[in-house]
N, C-alpha and C. Protein backbone atom coordinates (compact mmCIF):
# COMPACT_ATOMS: atom_id res chain seq x y z
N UNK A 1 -13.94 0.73 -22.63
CA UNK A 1 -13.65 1.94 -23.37
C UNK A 1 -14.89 2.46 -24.07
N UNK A 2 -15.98 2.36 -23.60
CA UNK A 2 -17.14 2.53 -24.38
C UNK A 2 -17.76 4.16 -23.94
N UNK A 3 -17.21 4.45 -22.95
CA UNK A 3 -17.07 5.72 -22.10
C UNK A 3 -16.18 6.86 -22.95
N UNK A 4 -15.40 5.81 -23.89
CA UNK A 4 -14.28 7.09 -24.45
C UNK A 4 -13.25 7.30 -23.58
N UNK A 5 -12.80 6.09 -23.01
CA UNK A 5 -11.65 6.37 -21.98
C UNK A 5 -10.44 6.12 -22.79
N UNK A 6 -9.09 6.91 -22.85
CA UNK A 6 -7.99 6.24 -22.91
C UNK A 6 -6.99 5.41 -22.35
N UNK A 7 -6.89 4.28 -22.17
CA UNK A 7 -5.75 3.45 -21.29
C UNK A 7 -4.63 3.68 -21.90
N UNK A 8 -3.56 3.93 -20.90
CA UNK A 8 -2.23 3.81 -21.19
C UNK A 8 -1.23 2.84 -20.25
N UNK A 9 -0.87 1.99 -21.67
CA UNK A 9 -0.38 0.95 -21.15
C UNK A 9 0.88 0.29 -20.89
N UNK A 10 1.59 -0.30 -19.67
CA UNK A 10 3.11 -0.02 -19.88
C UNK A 10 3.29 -1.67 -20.19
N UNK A 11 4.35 -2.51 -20.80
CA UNK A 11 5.01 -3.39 -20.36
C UNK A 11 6.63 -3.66 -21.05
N UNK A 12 6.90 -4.60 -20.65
CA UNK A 12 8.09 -4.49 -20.80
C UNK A 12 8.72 -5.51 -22.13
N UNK A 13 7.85 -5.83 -22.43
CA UNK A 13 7.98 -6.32 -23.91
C UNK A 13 7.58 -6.03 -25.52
N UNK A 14 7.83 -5.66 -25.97
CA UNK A 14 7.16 -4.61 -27.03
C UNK A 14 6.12 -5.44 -27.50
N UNK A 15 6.47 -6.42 -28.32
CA UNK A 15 5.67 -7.52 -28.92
C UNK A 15 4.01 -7.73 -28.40
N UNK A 16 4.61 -8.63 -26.94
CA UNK A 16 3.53 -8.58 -25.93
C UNK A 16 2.45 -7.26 -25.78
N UNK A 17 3.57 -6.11 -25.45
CA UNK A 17 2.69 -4.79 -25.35
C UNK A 17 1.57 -4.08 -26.72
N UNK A 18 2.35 -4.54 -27.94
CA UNK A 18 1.61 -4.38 -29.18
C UNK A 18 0.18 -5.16 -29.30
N UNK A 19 0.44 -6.40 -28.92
CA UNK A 19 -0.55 -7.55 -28.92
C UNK A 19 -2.17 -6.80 -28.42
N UNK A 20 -1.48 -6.73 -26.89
CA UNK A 20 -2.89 -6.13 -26.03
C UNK A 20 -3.28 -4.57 -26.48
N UNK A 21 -2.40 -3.41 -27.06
CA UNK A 21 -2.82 -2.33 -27.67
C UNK A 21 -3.96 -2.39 -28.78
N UNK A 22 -3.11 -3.57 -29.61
CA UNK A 22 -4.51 -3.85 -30.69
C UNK A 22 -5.58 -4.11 -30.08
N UNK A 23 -5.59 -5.37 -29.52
CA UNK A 23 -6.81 -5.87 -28.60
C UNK A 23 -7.77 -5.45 -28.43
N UNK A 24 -7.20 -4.06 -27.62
CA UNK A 24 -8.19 -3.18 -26.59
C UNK A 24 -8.20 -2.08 -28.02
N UNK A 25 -7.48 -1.77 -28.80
CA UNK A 25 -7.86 -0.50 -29.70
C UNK A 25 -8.79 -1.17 -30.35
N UNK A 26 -9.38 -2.18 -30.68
CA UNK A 26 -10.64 -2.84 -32.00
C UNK A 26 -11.53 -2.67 -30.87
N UNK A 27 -11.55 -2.82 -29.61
CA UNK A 27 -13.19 -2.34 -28.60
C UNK A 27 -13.02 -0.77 -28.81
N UNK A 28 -12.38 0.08 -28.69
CA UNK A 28 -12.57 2.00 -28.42
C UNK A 28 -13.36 2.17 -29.49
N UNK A 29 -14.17 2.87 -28.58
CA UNK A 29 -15.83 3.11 -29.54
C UNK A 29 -15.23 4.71 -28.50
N UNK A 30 -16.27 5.65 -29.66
CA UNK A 30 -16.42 7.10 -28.64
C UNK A 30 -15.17 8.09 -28.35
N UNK A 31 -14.16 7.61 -29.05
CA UNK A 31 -12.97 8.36 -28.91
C UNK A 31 -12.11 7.87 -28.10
N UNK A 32 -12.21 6.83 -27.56
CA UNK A 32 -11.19 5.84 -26.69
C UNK A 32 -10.13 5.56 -27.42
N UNK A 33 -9.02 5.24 -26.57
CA UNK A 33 -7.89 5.11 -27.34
C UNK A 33 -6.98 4.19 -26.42
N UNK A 34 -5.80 3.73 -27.07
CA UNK A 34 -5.29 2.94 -26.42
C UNK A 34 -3.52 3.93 -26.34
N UNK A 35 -2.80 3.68 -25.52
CA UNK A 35 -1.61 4.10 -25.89
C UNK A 35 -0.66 2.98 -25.06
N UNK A 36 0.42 3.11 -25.32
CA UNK A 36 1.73 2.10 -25.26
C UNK A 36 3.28 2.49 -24.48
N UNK A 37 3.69 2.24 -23.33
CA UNK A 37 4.86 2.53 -23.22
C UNK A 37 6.02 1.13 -23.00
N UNK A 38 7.12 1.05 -23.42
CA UNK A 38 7.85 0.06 -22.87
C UNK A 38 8.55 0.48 -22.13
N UNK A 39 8.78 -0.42 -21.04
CA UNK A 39 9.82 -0.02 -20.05
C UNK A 39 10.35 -1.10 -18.98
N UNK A 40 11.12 -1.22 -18.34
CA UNK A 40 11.61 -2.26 -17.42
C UNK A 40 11.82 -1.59 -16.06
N UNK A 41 10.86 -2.37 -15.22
CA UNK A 41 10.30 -1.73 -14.02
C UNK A 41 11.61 -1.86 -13.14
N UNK A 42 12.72 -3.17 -13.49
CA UNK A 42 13.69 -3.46 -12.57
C UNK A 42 14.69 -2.78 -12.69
N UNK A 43 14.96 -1.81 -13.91
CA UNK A 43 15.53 -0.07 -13.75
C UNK A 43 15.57 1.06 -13.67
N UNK A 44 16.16 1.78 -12.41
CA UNK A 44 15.22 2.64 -11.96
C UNK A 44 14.85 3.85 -12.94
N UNK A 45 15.90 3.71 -14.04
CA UNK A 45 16.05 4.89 -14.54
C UNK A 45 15.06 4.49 -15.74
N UNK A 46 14.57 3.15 -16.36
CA UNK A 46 13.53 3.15 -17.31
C UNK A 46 12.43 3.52 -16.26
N UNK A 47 11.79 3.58 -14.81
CA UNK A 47 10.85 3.67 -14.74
C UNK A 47 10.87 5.22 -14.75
N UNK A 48 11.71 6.17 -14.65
CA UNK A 48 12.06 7.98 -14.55
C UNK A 48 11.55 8.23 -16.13
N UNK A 49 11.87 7.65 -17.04
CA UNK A 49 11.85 7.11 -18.00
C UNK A 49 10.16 7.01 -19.20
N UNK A 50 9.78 6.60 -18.16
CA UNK A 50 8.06 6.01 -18.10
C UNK A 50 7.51 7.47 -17.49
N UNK A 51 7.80 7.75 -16.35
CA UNK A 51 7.35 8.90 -15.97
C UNK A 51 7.40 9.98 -16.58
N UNK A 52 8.39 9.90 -17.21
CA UNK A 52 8.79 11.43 -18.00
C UNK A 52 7.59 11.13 -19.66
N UNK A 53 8.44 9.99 -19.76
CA UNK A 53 7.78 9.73 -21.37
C UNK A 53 5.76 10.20 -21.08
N UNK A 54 5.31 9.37 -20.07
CA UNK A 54 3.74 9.41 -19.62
C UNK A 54 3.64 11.26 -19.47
N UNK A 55 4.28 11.41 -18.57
CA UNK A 55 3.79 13.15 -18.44
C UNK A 55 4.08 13.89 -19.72
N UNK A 56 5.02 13.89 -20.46
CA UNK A 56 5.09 14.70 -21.95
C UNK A 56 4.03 14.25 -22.60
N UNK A 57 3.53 12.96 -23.04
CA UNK A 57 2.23 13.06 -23.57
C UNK A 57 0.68 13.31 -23.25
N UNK A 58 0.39 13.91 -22.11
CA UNK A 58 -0.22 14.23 -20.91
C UNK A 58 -0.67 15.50 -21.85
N UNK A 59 0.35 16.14 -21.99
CA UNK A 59 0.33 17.98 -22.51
C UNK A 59 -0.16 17.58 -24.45
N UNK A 60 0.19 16.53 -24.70
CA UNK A 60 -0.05 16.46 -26.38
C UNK A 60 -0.88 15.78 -26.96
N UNK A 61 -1.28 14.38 -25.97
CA UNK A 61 -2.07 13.16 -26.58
C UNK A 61 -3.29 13.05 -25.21
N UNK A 62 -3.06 12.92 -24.25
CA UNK A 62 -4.09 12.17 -23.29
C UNK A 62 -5.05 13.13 -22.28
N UNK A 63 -4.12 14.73 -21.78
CA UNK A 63 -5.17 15.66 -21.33
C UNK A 63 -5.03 15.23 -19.56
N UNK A 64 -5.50 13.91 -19.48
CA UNK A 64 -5.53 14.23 -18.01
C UNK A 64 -4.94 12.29 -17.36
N UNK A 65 -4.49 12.41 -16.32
CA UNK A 65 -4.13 10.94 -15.84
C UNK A 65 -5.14 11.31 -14.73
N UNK A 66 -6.48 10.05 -14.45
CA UNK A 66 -7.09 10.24 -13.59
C UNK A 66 -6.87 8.90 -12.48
N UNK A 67 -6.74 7.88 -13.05
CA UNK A 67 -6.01 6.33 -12.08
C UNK A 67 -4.84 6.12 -12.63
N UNK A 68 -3.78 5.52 -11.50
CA UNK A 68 -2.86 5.16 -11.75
C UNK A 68 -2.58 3.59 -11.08
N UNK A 69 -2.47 2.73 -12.10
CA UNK A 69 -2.79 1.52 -11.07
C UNK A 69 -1.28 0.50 -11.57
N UNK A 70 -0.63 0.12 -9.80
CA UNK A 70 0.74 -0.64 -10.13
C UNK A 70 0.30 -1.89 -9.78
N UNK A 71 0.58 -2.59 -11.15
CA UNK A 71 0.57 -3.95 -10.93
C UNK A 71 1.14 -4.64 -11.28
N UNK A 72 2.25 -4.14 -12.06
CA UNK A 72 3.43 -4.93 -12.08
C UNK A 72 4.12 -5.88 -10.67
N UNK A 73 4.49 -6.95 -11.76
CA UNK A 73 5.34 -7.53 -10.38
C UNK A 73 5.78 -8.84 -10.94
N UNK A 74 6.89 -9.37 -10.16
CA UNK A 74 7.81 -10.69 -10.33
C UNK A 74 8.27 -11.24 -9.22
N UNK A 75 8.23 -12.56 -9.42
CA UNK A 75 8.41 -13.79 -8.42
C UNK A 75 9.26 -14.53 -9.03
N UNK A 76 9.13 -15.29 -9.75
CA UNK A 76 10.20 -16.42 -9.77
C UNK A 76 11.35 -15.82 -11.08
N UNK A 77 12.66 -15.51 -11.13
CA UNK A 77 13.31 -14.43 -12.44
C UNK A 77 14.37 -15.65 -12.34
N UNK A 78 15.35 -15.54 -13.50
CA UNK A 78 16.61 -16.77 -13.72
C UNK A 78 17.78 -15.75 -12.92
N UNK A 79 17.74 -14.60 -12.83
CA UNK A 79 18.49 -13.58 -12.44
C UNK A 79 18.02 -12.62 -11.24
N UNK A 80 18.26 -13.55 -9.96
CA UNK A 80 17.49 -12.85 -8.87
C UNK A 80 18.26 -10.95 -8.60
N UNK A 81 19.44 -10.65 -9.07
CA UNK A 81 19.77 -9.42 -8.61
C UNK A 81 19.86 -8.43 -10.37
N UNK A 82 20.09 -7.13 -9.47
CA UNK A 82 19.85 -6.21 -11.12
C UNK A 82 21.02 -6.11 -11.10
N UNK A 83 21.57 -5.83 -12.08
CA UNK A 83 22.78 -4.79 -12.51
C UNK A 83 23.48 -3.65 -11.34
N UNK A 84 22.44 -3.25 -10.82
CA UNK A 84 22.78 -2.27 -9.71
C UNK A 84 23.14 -2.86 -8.04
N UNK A 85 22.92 -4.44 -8.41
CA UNK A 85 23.00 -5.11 -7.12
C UNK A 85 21.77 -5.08 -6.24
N UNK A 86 20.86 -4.90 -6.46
CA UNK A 86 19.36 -4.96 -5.97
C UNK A 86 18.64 -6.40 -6.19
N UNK A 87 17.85 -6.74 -5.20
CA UNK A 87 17.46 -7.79 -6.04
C UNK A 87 15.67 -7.25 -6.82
N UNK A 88 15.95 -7.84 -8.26
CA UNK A 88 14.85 -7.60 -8.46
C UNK A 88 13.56 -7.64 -8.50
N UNK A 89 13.48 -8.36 -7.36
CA UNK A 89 11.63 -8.64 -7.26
C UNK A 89 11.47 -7.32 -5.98
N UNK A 90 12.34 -7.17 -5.51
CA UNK A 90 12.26 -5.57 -4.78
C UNK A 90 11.81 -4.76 -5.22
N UNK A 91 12.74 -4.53 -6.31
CA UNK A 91 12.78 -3.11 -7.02
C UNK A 91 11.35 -3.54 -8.06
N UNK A 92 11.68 -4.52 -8.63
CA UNK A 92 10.11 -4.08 -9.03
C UNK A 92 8.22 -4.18 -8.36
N UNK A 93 8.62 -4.82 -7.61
CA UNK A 93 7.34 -5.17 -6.63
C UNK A 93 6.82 -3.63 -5.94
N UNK A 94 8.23 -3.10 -5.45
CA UNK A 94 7.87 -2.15 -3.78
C UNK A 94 8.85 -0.63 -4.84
N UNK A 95 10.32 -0.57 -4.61
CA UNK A 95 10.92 0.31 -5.42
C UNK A 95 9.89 1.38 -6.47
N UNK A 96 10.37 0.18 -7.50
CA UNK A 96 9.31 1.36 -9.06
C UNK A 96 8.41 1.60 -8.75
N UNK A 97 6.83 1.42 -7.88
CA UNK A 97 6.03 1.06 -8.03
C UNK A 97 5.58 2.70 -7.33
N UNK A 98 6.55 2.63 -6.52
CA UNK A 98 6.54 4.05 -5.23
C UNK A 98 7.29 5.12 -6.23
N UNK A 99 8.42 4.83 -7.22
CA UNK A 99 9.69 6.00 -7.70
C UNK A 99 7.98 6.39 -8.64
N UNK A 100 7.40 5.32 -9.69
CA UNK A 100 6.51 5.85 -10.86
C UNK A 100 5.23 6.98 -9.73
N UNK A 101 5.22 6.17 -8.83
CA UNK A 101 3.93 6.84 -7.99
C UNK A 101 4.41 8.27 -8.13
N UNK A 102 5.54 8.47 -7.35
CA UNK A 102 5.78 9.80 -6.81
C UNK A 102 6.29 10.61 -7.89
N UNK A 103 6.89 10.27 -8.86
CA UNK A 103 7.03 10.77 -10.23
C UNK A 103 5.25 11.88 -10.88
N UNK A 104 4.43 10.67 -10.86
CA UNK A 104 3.31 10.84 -11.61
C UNK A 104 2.10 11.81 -10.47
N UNK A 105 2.82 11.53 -9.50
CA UNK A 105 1.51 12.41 -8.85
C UNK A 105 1.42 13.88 -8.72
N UNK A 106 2.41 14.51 -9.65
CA UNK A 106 1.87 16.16 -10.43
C UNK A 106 1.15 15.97 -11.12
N UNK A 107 1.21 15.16 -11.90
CA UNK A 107 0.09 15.54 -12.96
C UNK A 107 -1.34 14.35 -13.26
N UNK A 108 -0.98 13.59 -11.65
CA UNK A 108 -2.80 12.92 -11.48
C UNK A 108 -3.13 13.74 -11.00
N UNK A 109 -4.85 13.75 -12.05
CA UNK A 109 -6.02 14.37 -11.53
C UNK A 109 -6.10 14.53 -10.23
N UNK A 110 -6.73 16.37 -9.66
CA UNK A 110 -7.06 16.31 -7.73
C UNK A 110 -8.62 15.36 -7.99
């Protein structure tokens, strides 16, 4: 972040997600910034969710999304299927990964 970049960061635990916000906000030198979303990749509607929440602050806080990088993912869960009957290392591995893509690619940078 020494560039003045902002990361925006998703996970699915608040706690956890707070932890690494600080982290990385005590390096932003130059106007860098850190930002925060929670969400659970193994529903489809938190990741619509993520998308929506990420693009409204696009127009107020961040200006432009230039990478978008999915790296979420799960392997071993106590609860191999979702709520919706999916199993979830699907939906979050391959599913969200494509719904957030295609969500977010209006408003990534050409």
């Amino acid at each position: 972040m020494a560039q003045g970049h902002r990361i925006l960061l998703h996970g699915r635990n608040a706690d956890k997600l707070n932890k690494v916000k600080t982290e990385l906000a005590a390096q932003a030198v130059n106007n860098g910034s850190v930002a925060g979303y929670v969400a659970d990749l193994s529903d489809m509607a938190g990741v619509e969710a993520l998308a929506t929440a990420v693009a409204a602050d696009l127009t107020t806080k961040h200006q432009t999304l230039d990478v978008l990088i999915n790296n979420a993912g799960v392997f071993n869960v106590p609860n191999p299927m979702t709520p919706a009957g999916l199993d979830v290392r699907f939906v979050v591995n391959t599913l969200a990964p494509y719904l957030l893509t295609q969500k977010l690619l209006p408003v990534l940078a050409k």
